[in-house]
PDB file of N, CA and C in Angstrom:
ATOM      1  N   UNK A   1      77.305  94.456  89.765  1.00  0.00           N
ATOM      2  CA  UNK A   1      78.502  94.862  89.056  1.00  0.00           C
ATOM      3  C   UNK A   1      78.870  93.795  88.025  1.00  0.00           C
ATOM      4  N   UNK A   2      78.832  94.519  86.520  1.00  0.00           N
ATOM      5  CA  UNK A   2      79.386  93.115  85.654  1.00  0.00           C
ATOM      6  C   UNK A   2      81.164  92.818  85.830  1.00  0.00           C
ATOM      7  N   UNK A   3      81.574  91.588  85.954  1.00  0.00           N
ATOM      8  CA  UNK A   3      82.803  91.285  86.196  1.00  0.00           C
ATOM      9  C   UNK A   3      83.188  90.686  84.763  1.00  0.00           C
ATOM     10  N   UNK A   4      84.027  91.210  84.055  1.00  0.00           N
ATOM     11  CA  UNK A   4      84.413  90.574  83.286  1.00  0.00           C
ATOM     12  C   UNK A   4      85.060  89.236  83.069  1.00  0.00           C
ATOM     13  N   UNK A   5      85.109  88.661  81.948  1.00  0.00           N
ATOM     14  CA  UNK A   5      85.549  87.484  81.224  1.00  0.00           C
ATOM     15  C   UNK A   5      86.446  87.160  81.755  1.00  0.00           C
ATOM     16  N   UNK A   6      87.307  86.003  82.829  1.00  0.00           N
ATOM     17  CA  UNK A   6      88.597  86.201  83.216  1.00  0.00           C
ATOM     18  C   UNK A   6      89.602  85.751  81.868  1.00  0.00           C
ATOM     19  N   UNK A   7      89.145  84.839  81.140  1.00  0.00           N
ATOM     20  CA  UNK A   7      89.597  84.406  80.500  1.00  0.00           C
ATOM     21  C   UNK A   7      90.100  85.865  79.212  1.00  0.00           C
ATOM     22  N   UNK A   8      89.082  86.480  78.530  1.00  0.00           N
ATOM     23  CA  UNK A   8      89.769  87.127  78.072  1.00  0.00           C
ATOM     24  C   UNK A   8      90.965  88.495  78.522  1.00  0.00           C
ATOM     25  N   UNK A   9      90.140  88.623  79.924  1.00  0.00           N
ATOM     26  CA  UNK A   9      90.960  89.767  80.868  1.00  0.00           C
ATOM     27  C   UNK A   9      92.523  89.242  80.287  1.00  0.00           C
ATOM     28  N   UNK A  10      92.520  87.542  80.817  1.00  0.00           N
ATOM     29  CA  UNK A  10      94.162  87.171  80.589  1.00  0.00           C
ATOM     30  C   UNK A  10      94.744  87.119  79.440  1.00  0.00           C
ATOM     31  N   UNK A  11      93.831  87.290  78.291  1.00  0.00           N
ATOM     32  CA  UNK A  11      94.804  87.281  76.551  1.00  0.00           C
ATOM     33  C   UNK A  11      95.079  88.441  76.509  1.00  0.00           C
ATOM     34  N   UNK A  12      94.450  89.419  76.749  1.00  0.00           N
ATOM     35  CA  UNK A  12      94.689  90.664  76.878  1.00  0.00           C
ATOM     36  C   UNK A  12      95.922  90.984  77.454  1.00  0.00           C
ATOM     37  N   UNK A  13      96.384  90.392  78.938  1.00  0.00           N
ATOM     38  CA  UNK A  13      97.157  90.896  79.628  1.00  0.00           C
ATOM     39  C   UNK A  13      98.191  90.337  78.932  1.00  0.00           C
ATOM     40  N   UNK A  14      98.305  88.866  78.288  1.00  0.00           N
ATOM     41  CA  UNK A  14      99.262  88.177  77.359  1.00  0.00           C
ATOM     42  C   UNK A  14      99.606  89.260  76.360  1.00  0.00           C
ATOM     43  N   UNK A  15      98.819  89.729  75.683  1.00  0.00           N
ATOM     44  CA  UNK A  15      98.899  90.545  74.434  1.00  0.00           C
ATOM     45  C   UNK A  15      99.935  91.929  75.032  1.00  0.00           C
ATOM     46  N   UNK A  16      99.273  92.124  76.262  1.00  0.00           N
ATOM     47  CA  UNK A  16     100.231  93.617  76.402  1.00  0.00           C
ATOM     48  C   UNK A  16     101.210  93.388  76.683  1.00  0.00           C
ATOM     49  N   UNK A  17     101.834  92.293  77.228  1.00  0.00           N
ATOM     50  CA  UNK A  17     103.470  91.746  77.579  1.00  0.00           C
ATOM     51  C   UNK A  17     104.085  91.699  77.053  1.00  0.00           C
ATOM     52  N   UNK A  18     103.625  90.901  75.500  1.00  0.00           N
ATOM     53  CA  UNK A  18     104.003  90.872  74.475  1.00  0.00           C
ATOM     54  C   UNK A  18     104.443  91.740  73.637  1.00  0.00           C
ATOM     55  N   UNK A  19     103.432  92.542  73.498  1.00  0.00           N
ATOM     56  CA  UNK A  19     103.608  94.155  72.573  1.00  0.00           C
ATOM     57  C   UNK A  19     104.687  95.082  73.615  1.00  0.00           C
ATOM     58  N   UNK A  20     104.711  95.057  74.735  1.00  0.00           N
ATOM     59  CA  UNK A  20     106.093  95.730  75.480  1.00  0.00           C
ATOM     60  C   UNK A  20     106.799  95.375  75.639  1.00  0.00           C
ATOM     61  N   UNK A  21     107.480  93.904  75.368  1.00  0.00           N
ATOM     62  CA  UNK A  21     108.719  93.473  74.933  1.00  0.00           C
ATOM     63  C   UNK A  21     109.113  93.833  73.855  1.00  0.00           C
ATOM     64  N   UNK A  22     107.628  93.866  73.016  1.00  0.00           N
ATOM     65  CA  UNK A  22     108.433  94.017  70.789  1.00  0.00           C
ATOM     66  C   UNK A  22     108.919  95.180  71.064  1.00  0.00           C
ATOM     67  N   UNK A  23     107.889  96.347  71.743  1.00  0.00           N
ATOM     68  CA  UNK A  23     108.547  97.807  72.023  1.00  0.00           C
ATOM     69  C   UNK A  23     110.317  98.013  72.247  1.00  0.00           C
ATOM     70  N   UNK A  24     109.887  97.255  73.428  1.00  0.00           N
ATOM     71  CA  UNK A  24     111.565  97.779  74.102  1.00  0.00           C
ATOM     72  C   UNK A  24     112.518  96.828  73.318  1.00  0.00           C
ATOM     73  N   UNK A  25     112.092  95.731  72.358  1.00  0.00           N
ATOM     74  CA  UNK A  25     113.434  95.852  71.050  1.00  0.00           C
ATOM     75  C   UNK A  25     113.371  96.428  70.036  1.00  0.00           C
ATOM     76  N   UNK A  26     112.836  97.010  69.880  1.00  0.00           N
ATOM     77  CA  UNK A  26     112.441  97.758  68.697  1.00  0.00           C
ATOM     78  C   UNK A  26     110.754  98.659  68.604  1.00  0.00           C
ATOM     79  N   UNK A  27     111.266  99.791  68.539  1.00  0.00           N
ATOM     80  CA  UNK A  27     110.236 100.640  68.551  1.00  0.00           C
ATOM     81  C   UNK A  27     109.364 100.864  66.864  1.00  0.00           C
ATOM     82  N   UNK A  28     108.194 100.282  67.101  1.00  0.00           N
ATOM     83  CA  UNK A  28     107.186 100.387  65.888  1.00  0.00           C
ATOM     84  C   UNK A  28     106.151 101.176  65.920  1.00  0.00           C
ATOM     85  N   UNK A  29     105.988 102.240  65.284  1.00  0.00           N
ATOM     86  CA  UNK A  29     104.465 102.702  65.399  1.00  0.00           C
ATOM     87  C   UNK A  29     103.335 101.985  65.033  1.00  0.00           C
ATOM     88  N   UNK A  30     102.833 100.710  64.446  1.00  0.00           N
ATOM     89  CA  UNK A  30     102.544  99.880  64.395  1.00  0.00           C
ATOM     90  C   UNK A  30     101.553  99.299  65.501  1.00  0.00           C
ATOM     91  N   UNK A  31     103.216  98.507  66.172  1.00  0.00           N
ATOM     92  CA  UNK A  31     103.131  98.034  67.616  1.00  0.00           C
ATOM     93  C   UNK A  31     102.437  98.950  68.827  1.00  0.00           C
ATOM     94  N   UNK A  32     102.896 100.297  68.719  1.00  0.00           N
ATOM     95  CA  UNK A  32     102.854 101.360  69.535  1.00  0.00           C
ATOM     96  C   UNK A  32     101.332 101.538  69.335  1.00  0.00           C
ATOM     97  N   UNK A  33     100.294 101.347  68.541  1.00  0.00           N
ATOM     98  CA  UNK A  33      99.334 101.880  67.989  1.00  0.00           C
ATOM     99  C   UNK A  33      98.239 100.921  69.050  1.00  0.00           C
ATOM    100  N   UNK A  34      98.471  99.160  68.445  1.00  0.00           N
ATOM    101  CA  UNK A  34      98.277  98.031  69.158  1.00  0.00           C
ATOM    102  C   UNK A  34      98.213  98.106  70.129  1.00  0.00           C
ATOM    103  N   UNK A  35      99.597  98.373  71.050  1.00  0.00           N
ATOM    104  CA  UNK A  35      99.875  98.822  72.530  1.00  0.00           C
ATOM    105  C   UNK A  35      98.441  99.599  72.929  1.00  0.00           C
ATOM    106  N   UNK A  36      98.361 100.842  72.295  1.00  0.00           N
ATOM    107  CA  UNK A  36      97.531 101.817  73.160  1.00  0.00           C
ATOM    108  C   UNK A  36      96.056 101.590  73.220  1.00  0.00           C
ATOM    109  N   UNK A  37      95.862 100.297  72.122  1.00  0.00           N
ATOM    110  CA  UNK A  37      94.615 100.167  71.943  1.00  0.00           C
ATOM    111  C   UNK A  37      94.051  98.801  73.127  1.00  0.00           C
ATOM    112  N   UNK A  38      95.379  98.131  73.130  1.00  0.00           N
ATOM    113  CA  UNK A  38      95.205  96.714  73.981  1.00  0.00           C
ATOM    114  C   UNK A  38      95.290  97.892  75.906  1.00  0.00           C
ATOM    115  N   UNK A  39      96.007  98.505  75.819  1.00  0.00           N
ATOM    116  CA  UNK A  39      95.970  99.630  77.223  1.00  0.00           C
ATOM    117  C   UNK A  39      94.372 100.020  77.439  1.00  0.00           C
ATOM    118  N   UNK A  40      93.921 100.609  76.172  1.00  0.00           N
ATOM    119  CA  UNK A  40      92.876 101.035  76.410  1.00  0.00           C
ATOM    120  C   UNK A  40      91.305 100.201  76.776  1.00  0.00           C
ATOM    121  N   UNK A  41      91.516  99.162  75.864  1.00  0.00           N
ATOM    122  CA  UNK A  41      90.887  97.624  76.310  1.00  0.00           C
ATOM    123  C   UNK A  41      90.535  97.603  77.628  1.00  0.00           C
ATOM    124  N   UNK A  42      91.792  97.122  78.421  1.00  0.00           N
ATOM    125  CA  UNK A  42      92.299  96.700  79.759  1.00  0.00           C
ATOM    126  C   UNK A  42      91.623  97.516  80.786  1.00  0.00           C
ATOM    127  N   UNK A  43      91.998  98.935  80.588  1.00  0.00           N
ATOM    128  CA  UNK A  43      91.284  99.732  81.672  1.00  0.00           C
ATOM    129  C   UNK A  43      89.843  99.620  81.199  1.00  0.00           C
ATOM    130  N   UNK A  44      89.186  99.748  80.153  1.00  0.00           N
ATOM    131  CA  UNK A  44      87.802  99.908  80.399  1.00  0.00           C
ATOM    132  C   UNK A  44      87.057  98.503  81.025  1.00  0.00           C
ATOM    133  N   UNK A  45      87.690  97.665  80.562  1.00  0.00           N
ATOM    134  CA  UNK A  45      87.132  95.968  81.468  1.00  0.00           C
ATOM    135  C   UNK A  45      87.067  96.194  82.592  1.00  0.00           C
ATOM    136  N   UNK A  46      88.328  96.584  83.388  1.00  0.00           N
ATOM    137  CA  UNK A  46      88.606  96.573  84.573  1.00  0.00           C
ATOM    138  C   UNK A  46      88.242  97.724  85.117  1.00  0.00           C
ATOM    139  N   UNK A  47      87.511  99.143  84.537  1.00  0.00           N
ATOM    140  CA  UNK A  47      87.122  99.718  85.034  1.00  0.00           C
ATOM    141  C   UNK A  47      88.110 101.146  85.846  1.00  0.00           C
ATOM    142  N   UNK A  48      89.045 101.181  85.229  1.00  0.00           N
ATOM    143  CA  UNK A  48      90.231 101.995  85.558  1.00  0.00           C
ATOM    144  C   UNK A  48      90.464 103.156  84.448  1.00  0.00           C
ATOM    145  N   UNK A  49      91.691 103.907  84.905  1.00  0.00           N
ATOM    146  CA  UNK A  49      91.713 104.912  83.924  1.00  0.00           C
ATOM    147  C   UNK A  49      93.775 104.673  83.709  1.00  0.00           C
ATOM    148  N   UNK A  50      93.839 103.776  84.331  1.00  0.00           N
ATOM    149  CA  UNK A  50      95.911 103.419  84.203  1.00  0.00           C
ATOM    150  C   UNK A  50      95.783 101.818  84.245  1.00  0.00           C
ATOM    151  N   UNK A  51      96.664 101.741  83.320  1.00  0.00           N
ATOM    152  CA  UNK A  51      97.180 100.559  83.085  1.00  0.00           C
ATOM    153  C   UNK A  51      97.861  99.782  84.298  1.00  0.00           C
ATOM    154  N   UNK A  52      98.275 100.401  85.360  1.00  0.00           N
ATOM    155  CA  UNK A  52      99.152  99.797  86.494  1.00  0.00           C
ATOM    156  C   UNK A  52      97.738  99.012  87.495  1.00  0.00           C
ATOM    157  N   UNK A  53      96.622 100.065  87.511  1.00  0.00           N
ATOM    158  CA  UNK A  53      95.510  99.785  88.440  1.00  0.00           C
ATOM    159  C   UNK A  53      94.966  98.447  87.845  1.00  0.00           C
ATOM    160  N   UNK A  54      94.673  98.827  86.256  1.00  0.00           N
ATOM    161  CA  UNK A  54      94.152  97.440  85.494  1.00  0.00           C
ATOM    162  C   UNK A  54      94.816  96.222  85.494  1.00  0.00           C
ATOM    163  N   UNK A  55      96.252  96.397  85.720  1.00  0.00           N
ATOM    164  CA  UNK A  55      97.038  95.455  85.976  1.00  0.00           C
ATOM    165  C   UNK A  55      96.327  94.488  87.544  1.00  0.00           C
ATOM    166  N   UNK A  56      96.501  95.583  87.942  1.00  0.00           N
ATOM    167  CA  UNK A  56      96.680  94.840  89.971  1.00  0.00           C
ATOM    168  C   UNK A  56      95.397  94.514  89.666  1.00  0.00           C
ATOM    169  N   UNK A  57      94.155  95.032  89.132  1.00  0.00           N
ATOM    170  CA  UNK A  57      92.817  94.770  89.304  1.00  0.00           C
ATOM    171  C   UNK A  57      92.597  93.152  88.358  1.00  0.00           C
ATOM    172  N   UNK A  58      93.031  93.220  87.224  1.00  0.00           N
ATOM    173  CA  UNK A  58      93.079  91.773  86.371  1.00  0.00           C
ATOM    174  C   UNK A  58      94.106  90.458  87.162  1.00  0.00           C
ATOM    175  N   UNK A  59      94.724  90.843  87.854  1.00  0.00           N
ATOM    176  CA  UNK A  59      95.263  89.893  88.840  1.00  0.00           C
ATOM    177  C   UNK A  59      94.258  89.221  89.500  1.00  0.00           C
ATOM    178  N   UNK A  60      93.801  90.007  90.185  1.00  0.00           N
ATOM    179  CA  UNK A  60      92.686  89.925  91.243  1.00  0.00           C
ATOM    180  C   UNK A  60      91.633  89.312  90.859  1.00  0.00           C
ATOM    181  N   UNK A  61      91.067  89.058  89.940  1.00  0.00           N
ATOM    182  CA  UNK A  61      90.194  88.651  88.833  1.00  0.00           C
ATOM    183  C   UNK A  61      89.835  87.089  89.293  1.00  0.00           C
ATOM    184  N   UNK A  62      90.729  86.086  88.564  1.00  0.00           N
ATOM    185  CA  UNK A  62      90.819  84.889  89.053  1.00  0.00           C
ATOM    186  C   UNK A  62      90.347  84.666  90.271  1.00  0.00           C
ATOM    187  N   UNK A  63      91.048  84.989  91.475  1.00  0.00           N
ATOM    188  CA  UNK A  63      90.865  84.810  92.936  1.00  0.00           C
ATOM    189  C   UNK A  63      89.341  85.053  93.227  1.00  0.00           C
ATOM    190  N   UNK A  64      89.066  86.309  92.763  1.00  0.00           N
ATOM    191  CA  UNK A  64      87.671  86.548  92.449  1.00  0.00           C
ATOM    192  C   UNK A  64      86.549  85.981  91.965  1.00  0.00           C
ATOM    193  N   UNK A  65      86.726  85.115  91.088  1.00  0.00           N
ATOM    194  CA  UNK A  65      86.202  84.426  90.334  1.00  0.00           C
ATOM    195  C   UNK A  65      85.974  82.771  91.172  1.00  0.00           C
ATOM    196  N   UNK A  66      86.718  82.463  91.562  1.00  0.00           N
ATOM    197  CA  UNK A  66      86.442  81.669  92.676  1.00  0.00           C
ATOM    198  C   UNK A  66      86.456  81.643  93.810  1.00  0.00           C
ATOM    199  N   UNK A  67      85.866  83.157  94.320  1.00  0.00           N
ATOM    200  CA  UNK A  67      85.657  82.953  95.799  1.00  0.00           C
ATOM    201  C   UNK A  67      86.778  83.228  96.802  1.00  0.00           C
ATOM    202  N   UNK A  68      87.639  83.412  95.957  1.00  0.00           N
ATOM    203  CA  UNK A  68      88.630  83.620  97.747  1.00  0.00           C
ATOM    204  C   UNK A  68      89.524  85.195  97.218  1.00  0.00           C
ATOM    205  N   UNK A  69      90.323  85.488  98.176  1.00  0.00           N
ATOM    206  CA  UNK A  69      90.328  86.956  98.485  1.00  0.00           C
ATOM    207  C   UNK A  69      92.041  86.201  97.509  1.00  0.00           C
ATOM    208  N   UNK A  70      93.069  87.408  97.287  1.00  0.00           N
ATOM    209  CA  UNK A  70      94.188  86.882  96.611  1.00  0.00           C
ATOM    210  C   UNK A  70      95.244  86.482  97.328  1.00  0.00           C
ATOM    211  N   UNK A  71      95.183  86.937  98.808  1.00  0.00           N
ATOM    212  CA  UNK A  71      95.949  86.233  99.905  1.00  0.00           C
ATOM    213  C   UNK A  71      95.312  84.573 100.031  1.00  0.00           C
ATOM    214  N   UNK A  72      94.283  84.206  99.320  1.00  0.00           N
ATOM    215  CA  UNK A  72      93.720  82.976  99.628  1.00  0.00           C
ATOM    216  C   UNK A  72      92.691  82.647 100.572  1.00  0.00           C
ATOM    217  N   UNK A  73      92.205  83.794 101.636  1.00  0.00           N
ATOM    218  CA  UNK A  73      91.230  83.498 102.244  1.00  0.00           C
ATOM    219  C   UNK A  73      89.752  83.264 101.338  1.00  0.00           C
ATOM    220  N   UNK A  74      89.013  82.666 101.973  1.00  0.00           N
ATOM    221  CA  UNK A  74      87.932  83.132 101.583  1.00  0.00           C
ATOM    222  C   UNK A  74      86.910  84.023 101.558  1.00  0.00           C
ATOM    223  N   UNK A  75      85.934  84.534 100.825  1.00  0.00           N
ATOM    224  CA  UNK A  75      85.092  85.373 100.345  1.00  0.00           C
ATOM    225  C   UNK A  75      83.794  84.829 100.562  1.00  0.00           C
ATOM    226  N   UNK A  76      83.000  86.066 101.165  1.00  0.00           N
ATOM    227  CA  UNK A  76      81.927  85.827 101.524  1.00  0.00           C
ATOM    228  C   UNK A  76      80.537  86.028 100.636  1.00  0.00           C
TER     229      UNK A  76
END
């Protein structure tokens, strides 16, 4: 299974925080455009089809990445 980049997984996730704050002060089609494209990004890395799953799944990432589970155990 290829695991993606954690590093970019996380600009990404930076980028969408970002663009849904500009949203909810002000609505841009612009922004809105950005948004759906940085959404659409996210799930295909992570292998999802919603942004909420890609979320919990790019969390998980890191922990992953070195071996231990996200409660902190370790991984076998």
């Amino acid at each position: 299974m290829l695991v993606p980049d954690p590093t970019a997984v996380r600009e990404l996730l930076t980028r969408y925080a970002v663009l849904r704050i500009s949203q909810a002060e002000k609505h841009r089609p612009q922004t809105a455009d950005e948004l759906n494209d940085v959404v659409d990004t996210l799930c295909a890395m992570m292998g999802t089809t919603g942004i909420r799953e890609a979320i919990v799944k790019a969390d998980a990432l890191p922990a992953a990445a070195r071996g231990t589970a996200a409660d902190g155990r370790a991984v076998a």
